[in-house]
Structures are given as C-alpha cells and as structure tokens.
C-alpha atoms as a PDB file:
ATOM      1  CA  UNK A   1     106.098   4.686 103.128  1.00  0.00           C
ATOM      2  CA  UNK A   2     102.766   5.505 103.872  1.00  0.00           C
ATOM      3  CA  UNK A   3     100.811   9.690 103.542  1.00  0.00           C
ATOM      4  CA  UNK A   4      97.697  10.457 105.237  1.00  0.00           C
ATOM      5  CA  UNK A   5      96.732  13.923 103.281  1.00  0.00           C
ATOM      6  CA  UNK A   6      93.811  16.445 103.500  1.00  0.00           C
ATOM      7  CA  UNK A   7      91.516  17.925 100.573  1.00  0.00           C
ATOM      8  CA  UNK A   8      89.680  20.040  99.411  1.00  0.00           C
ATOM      9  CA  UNK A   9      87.748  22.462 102.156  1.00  0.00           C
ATOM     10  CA  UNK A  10      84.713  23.551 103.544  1.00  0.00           C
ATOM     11  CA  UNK A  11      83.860  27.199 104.605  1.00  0.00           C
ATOM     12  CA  UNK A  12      82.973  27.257 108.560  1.00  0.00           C
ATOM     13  CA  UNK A  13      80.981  30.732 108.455  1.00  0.00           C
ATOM     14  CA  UNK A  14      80.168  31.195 111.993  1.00  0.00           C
ATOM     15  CA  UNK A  15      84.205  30.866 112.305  1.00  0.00           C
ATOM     16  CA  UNK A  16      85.121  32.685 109.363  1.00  0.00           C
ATOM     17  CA  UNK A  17      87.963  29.759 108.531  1.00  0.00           C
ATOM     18  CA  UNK A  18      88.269  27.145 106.070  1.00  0.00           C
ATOM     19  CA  UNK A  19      88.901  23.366 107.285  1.00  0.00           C
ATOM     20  CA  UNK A  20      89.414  19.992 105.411  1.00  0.00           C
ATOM     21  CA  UNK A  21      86.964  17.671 104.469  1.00  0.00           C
ATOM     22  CA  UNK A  22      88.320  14.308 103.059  1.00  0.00           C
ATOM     23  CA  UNK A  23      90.997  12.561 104.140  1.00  0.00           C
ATOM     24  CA  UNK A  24      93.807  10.851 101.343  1.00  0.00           C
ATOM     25  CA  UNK A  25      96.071   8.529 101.657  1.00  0.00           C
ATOM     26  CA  UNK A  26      99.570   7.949  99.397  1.00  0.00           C
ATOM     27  CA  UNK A  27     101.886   5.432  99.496  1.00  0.00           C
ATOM     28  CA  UNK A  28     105.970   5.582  98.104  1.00  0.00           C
ATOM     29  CA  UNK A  29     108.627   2.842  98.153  1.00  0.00           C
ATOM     30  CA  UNK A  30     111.017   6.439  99.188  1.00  0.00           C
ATOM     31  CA  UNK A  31     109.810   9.154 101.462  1.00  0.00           C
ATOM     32  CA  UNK A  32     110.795  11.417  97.892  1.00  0.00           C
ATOM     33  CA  UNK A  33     108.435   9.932  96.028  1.00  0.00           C
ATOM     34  CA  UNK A  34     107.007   9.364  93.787  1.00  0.00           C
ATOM     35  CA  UNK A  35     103.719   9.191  95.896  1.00  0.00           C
ATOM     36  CA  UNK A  36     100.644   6.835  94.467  1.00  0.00           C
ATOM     37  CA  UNK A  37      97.202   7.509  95.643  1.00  0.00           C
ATOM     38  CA  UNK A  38      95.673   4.481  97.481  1.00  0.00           C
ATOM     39  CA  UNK A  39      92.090   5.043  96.009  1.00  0.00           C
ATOM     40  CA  UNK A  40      90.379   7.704  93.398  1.00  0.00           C
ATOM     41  CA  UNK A  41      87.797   7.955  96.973  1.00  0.00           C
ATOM     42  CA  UNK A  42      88.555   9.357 100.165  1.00  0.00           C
ATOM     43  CA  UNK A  43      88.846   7.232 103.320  1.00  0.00           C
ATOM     44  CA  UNK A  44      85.711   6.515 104.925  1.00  0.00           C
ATOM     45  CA  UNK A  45      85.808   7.962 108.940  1.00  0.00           C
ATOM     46  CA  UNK A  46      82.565   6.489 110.360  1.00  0.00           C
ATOM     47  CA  UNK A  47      80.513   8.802 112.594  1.00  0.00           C
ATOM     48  CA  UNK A  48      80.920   6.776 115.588  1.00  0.00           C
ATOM     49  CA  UNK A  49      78.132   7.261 118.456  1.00  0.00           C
ATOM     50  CA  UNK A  50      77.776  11.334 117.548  1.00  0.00           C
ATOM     51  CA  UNK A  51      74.221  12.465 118.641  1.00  0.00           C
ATOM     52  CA  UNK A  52      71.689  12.719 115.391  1.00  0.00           C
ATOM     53  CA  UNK A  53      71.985  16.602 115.790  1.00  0.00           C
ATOM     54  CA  UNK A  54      75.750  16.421 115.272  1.00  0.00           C
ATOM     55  CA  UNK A  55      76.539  16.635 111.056  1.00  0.00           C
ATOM     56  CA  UNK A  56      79.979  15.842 109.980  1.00  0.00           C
ATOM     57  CA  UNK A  57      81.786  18.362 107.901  1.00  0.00           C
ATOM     58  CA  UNK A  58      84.909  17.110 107.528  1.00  0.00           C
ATOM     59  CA  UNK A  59      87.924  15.321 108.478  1.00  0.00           C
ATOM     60  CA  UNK A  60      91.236  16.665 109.516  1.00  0.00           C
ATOM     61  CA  UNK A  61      94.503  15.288 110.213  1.00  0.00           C
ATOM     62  CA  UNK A  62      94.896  12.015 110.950  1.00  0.00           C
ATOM     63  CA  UNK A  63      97.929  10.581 112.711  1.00  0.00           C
ATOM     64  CA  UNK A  64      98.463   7.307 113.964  1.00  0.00           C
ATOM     65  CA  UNK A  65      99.958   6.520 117.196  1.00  0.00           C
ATOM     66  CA  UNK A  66     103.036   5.102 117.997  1.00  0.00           C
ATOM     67  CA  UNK A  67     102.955   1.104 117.551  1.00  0.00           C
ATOM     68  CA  UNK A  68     104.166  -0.634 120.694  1.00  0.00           C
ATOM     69  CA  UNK A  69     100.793   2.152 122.312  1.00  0.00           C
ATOM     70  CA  UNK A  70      98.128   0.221 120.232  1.00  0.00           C
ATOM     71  CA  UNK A  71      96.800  -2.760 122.238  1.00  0.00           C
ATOM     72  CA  UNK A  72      97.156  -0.698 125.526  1.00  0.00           C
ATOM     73  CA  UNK A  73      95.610   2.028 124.334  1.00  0.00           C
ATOM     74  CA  UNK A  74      92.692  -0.155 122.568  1.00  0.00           C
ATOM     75  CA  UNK A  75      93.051   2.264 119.108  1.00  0.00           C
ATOM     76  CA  UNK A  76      95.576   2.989 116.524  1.00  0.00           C
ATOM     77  CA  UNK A  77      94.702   6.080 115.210  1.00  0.00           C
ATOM     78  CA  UNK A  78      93.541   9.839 116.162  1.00  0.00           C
ATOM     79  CA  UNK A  79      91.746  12.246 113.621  1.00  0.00           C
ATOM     80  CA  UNK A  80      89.845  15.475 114.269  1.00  0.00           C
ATOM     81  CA  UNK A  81      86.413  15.831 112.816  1.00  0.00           C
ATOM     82  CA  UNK A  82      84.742  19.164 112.152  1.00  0.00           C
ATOM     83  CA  UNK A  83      81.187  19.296 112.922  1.00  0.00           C
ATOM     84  CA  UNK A  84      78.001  21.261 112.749  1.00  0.00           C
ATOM     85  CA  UNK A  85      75.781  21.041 115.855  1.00  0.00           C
ATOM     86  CA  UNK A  86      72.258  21.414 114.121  1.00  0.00           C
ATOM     87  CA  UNK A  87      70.489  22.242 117.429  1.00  0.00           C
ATOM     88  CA  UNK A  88      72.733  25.362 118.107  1.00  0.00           C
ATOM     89  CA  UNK A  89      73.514  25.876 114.313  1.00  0.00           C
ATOM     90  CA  UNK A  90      77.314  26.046 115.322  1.00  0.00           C
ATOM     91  CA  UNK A  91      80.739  24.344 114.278  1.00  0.00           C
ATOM     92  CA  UNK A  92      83.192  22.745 116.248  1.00  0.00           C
ATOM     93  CA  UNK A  93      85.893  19.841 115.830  1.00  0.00           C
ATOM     94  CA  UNK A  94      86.969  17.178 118.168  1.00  0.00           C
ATOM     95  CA  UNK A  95      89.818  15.219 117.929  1.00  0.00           C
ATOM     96  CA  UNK A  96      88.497  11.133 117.956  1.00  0.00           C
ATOM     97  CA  UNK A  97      90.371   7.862 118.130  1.00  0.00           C
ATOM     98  CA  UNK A  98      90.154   5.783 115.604  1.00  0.00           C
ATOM     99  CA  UNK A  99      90.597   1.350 114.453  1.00  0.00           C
ATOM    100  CA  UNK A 100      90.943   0.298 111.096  1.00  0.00           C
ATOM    101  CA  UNK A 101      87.453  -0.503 110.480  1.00  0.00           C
ATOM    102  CA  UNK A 102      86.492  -3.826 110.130  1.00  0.00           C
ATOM    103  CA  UNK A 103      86.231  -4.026 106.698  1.00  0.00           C
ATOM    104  CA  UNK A 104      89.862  -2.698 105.672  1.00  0.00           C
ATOM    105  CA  UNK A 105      88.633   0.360 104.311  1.00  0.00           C
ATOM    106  CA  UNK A 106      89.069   3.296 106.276  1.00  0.00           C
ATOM    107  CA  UNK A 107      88.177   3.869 110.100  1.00  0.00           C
ATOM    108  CA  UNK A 108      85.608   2.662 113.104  1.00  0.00           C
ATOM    109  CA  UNK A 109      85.815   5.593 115.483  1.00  0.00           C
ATOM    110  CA  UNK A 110      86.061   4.369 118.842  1.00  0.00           C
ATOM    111  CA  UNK A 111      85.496   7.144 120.966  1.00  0.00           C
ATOM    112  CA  UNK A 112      84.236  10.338 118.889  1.00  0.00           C
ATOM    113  CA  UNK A 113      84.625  12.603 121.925  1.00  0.00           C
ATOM    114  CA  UNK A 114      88.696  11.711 123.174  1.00  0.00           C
ATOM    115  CA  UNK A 115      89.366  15.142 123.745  1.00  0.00           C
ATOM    116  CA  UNK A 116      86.236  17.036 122.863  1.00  0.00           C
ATOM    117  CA  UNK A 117      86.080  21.147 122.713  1.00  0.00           C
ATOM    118  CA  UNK A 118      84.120  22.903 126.056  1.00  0.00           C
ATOM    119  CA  UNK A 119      81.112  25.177 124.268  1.00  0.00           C
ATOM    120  CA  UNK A 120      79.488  25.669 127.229  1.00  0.00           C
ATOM    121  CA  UNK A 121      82.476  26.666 129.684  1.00  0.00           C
ATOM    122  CA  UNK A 122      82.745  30.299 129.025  1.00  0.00           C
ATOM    123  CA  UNK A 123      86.183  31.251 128.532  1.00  0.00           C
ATOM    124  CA  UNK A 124      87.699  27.947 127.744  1.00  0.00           C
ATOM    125  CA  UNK A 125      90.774  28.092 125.312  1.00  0.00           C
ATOM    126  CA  UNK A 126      89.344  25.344 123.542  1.00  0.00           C
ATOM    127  CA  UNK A 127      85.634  26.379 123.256  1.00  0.00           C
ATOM    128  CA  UNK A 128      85.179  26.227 119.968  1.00  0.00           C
ATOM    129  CA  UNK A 129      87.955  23.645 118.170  1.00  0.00           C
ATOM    130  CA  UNK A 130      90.071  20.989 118.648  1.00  0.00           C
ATOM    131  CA  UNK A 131      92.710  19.995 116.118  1.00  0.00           C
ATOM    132  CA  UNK A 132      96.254  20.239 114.459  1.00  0.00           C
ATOM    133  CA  UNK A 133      97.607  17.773 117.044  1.00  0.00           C
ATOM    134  CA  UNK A 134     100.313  15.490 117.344  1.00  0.00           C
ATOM    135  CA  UNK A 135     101.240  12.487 119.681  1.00  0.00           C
ATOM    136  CA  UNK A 136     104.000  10.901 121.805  1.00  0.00           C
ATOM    137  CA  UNK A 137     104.859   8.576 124.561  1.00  0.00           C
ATOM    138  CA  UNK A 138     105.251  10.614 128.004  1.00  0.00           C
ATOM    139  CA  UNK A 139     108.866  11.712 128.144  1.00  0.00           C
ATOM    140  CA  UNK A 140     109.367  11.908 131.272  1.00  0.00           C
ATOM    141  CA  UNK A 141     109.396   8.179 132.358  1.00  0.00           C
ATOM    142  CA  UNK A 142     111.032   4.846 130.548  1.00  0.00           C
ATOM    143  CA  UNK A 143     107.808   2.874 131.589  1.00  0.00           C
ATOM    144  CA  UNK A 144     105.014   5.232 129.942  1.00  0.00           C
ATOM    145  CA  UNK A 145     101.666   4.884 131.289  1.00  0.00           C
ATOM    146  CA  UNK A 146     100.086   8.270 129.102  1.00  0.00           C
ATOM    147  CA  UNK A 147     100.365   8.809 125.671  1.00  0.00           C
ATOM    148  CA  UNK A 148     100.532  13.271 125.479  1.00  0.00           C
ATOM    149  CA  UNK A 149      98.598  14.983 122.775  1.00  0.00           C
ATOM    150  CA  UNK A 150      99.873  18.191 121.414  1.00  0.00           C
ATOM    151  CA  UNK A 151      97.345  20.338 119.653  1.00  0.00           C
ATOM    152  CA  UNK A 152      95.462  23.480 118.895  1.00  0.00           C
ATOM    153  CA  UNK A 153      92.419  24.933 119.986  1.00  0.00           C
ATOM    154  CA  UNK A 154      90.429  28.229 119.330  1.00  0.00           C
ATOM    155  CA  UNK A 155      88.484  29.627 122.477  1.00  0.00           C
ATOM    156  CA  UNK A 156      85.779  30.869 120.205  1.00  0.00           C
ATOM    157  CA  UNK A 157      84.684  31.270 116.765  1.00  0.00           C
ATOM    158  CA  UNK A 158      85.116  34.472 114.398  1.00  0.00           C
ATOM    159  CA  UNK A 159      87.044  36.668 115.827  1.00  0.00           C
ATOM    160  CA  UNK A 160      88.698  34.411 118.665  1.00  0.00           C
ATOM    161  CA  UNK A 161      92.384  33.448 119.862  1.00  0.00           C
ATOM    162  CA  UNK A 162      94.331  29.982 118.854  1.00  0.00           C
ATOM    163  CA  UNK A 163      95.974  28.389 121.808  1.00  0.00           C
ATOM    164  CA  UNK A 164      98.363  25.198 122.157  1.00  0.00           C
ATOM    165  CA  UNK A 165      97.775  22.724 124.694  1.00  0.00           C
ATOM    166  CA  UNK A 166      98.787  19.296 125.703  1.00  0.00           C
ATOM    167  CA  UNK A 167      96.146  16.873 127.098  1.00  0.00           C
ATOM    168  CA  UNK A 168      97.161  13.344 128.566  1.00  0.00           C
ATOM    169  CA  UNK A 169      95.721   9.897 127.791  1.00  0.00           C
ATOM    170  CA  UNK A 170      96.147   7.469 130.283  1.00  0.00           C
ATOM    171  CA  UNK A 171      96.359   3.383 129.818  1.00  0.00           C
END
C-alpha cells in the first residue's frame, strides 16, 4: 500500500485559512499499518511553466488517477498547488496534472493550469481556489472518453462561500 499525506501549513491571510505545504508519502505491506515514511524530505512538485510572478506556497492533495486513464490521458497524477500571485499580492490554488518526474523523485507538472480558478470573472464560484478534489472514469458510458473531477472551490477569499463542482477532462 501506498499514502500520499499533507504537512504542516501555511497561513493564507488575504483568505483568512490555513492550507498545506509539503506533500508525504507512506508506504504499508496492510492498509492498517504500520505506515513507513518514504523519505525524512517532502516530495519535490516542480513549478511547471507558472509565470515568474506566480510563488508556490504549497502543495495539497495529491491523487493519482485511475491506471488503465494514464497513457490516454498523457499524466498520472493530479495535485493542487496554492499560490501567491506577486503582481496582485493575492493567493489562489489550482489543481495541476502531474508525471513522475524524470528522475524518480517526486513530480514534473505537466500542465500547471488543468483546471485553474477564474480571478477575474466576477462572481465565479471558483474565483479564488481550486482544490479538495477527487477523480473517476465517466459513469455514464462503458467506453469512457472523460475522466470527471470532483472538487471544491471558494468564489472569493475572506469572507467568501465554498462550492462543489465537477469539471470534465476529455481524451
């Protein structure tokens, strides 16, 4: 068995909210444990093609999508990645997709922006954040051609509402 895990945090003060920064990962020979830590370091997440104005804060969930998916969908993995936009002095997260980097240790991002937040669409429910997700084949075909993503999103910063929403990849 294999545990990706989040710690330790980082204080978003425009948002008032706490999010993750590193990124663990465990491993168990039962899903009860006992669980061993992989490395003493938290996996690397490169920064992928992010502008020079966006700063990483921290890493989120990351989940891994479902096997037979991988070659069509040309990654393996999904993460969300809060950021500070130093032009605008504002955070934000978007949820990325992720290889195992070339190396072995940790991930390449391949596309940092999969399903990005919408700061300038006033009103969006996912202005501000994108995260807490989780994945599956489209259920309502036996020959999928979208993988769905479940996940949150915040339509602002302090003060603002938490949504649920589904976006759809397509392969």
């Amino acid at each position: 068995w294999h545990l990706y895990y989040s710690a330790s945090s980082v204080h978003l003060p425009d948002s008032n909210v706490d999010e993750p920064i590193y990124q663990g990962s465990a491993s168990s020979q039962s899903l009860r444990g006992p669980w061993t830590r992989d490395s003493d370091k938290p996996l690397p997440v490169a920064k992928g093609s992010l502008p020079d104005t966006m700063e990483i804060l921290g890493v989120g969930s990351i989940k891994l999508v479902p096997p037979q998916l991988v070659d069509q969908l040309g990654f393996e993995a999904m993460c969300n990645r809060v950021f500070l936009d130093t032009t605008t002095n504002t955070t934000g997260s978007t949820i990325a997709t992720l290889r195992t980097a070339s190396d072995g240790d940790g991930w390449d991002v391949v596309d940092p922006w999969e399903i990005p937040p919408e700061a300038d669409v006033e009103g969006s429910w996912k202005r501000a954040y994108v995260y807490g997700f989780t994945t599956l084949e489209d259920p309502t075909t036996e020959d999928p051609s979208e993988l769905w993503v479940y996940y949150n999103a915040r339509d602002g910063w302090e003060h603002a509402r938490e949504a649920i929403g589904v976006s759809r990849i397509r392969f």
